[in-house]
Protein backbone atom coordinates (compact mmCIF):
# COMPACT_ATOMS: atom_id res chain seq x y z
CA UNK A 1 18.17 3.78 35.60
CA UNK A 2 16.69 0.86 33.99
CA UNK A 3 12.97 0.24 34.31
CA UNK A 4 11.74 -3.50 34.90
CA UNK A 5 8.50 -2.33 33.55
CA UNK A 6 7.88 -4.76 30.05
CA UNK A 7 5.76 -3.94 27.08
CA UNK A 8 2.15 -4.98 26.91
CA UNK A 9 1.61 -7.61 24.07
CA UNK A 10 -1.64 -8.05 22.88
CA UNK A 11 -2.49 -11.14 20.57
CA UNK A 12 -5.79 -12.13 18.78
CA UNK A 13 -5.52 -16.06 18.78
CA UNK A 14 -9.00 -18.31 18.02
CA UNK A 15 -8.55 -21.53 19.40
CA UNK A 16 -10.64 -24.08 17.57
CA UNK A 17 -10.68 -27.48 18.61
CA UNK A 18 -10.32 -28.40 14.51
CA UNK A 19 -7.85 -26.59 13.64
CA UNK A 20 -3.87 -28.23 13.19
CA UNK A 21 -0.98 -26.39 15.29
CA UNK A 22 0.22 -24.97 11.92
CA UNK A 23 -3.53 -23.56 11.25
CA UNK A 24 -3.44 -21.72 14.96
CA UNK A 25 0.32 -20.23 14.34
CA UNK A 26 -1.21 -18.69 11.04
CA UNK A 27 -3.93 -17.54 13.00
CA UNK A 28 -1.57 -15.62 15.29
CA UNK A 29 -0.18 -13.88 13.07
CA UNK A 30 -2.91 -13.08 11.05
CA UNK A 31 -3.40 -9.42 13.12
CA UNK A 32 0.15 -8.71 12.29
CA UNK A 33 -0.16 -9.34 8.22
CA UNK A 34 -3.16 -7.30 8.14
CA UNK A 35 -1.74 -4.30 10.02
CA UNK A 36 1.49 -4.55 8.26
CA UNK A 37 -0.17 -4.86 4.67
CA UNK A 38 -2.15 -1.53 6.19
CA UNK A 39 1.09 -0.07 7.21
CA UNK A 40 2.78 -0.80 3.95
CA UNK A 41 0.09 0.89 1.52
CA UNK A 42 0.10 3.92 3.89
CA UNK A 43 3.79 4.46 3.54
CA UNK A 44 3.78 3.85 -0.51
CA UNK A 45 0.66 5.77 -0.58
CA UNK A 46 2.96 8.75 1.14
CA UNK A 47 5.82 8.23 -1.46
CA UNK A 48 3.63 8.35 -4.31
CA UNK A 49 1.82 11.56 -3.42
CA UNK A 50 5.53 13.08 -2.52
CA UNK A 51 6.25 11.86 -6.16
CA UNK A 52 3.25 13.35 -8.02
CA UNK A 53 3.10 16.54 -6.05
CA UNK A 54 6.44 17.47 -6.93
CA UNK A 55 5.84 16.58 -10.41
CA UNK A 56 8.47 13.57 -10.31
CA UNK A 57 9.13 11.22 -13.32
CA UNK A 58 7.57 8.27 -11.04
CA UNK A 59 4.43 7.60 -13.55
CA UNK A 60 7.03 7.46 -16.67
CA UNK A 61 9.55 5.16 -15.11
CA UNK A 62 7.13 2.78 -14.51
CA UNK A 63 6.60 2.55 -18.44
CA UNK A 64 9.87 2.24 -18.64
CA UNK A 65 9.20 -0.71 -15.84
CA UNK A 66 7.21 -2.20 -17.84
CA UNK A 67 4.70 -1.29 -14.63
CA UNK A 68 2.23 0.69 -16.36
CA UNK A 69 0.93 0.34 -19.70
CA UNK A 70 1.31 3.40 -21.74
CA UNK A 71 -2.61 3.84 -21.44
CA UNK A 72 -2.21 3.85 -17.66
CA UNK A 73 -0.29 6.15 -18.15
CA UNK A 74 -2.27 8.18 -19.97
CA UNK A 75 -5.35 7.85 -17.82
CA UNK A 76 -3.50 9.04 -14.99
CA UNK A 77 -1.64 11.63 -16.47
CA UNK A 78 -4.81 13.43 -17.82
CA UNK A 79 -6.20 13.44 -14.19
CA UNK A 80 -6.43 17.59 -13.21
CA UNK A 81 -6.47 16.74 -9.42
CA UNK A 82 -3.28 14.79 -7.90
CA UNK A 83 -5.10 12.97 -5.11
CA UNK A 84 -7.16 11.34 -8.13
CA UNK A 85 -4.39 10.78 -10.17
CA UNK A 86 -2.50 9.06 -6.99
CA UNK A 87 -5.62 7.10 -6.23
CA UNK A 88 -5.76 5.91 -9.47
CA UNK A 89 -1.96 4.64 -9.32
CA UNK A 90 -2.87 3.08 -6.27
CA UNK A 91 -5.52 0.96 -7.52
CA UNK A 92 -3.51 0.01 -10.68
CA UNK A 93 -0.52 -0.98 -8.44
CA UNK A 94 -2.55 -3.21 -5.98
CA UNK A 95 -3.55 -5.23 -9.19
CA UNK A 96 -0.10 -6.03 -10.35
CA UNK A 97 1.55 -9.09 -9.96
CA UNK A 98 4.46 -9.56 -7.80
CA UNK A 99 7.27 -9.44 -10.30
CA UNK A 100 5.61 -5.82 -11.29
CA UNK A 101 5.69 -4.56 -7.67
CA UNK A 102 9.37 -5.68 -7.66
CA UNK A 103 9.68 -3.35 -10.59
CA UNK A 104 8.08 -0.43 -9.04
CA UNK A 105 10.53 -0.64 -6.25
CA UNK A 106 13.11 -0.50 -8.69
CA UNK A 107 11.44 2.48 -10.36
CA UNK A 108 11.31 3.91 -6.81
CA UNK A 109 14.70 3.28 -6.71
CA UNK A 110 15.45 5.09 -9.50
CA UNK A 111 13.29 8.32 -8.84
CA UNK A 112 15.31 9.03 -5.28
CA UNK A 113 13.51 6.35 -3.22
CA UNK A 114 15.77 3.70 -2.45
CA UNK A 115 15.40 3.76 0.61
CA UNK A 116 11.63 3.29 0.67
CA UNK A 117 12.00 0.59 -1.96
CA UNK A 118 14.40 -1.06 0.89
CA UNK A 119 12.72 -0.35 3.84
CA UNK A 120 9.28 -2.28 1.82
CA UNK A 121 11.70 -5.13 0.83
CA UNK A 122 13.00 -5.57 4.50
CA UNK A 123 9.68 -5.66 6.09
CA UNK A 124 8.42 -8.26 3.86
CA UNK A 125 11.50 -10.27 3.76
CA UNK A 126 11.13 -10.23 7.95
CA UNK A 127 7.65 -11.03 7.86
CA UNK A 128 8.18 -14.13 5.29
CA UNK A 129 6.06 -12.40 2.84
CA UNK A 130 8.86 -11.58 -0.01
CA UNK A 131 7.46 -12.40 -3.45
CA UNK A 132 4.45 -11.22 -2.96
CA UNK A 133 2.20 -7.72 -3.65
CA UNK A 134 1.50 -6.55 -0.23
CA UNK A 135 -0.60 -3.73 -2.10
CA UNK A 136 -2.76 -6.46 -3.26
CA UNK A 137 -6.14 -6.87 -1.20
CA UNK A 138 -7.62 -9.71 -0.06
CA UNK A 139 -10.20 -8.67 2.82
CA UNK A 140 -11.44 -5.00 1.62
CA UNK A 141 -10.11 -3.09 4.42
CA UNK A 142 -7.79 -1.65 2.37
CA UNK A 143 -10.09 -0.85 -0.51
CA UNK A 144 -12.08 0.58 2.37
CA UNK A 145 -9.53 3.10 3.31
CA UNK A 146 -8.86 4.16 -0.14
CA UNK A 147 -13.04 4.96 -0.91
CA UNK A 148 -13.41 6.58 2.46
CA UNK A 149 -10.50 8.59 1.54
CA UNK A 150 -11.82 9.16 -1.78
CA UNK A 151 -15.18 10.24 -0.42
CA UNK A 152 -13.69 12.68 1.97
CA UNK A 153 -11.42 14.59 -0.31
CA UNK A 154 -13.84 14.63 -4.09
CA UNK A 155 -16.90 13.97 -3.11
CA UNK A 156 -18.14 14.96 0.22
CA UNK A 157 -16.71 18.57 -0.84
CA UNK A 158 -19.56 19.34 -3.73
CA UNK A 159 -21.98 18.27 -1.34
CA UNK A 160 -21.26 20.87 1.11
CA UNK A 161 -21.15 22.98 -1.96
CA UNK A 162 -24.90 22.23 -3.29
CA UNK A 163 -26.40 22.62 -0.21
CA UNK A 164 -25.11 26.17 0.14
């Protein structure tokens, strides 16, 4: 039995008397770029853990990539703890251009994720965003995320442990 009942849509849209038609449609979809760049990082975030906690060949194909330099590399390979090591990835990633991402999602690719790497490339292609970083940040919320995250797992830990 079919229901008649339809989705709720919600939609931020500022209407300024200023602003061209083109200037409002970017505004609409503003909320939907920032929640999908969001959405991406979380879901390469999860890959790359996968890929360092299993002790995967991720880090070294992106030398190969010419992704990482081979002191990236090296800084992230003589990390003890994986979530810094990942973090550290992260934030070298989100600085790379968009040819480079390109090349990680070969690299991911070529380490068992293909079908991340084309999952990522058909979300951005949908969203008109292909050729570009989505990693990359532009309003801090993701850099947010990634220090709270940070904070929680190293940091916040040794001060429970010095108080006691």
């Amino acid at each position: 039995m079919a229901s008649n009942v339809k989705p709720a849509v919600n939609l931020q849209v500022t209407t300024v008397s200023s602003q061209t038609d083109e200037e409002k449609a970017d505004d609409r979809k503003l909320p939907y770029r920032i929640s999908l760049r969001e959405l991406l990082y979380q879901f390469v975030l999860h890959v790359v853990q996968n890929q360092i906690k299993r002790g995967g060949n991720l880090v070294d194909t992106l030398v190969t990539k010419d992704v990482l330099t081979p002191g990236e590399r090296q800084r992230i390979k003589e990390q003890k703890r994986n979530d810094i090591k990942v973090n550290g990835l992260m934030m070298i990633l989100r600085e790379k251009s968009a040819d480079r991402f390109e090349s990680f999602l070969n690299a991911l690719g070529e380490t068992g994720q293909q079908s991340v790497a084309d999952v990522v490339r058909l979300t951005l292609h949908s969203v008109g965003q292909t050729g570009h970083n989505p990693l990359r940040i532009s309003d801090g919320k993701i850099v947010h995320s990634i220090c709270k995250g940070a904070y929680t797992r190293a940091i916040q830990p040794k001060l429970k442990e010095n108080k006691t």
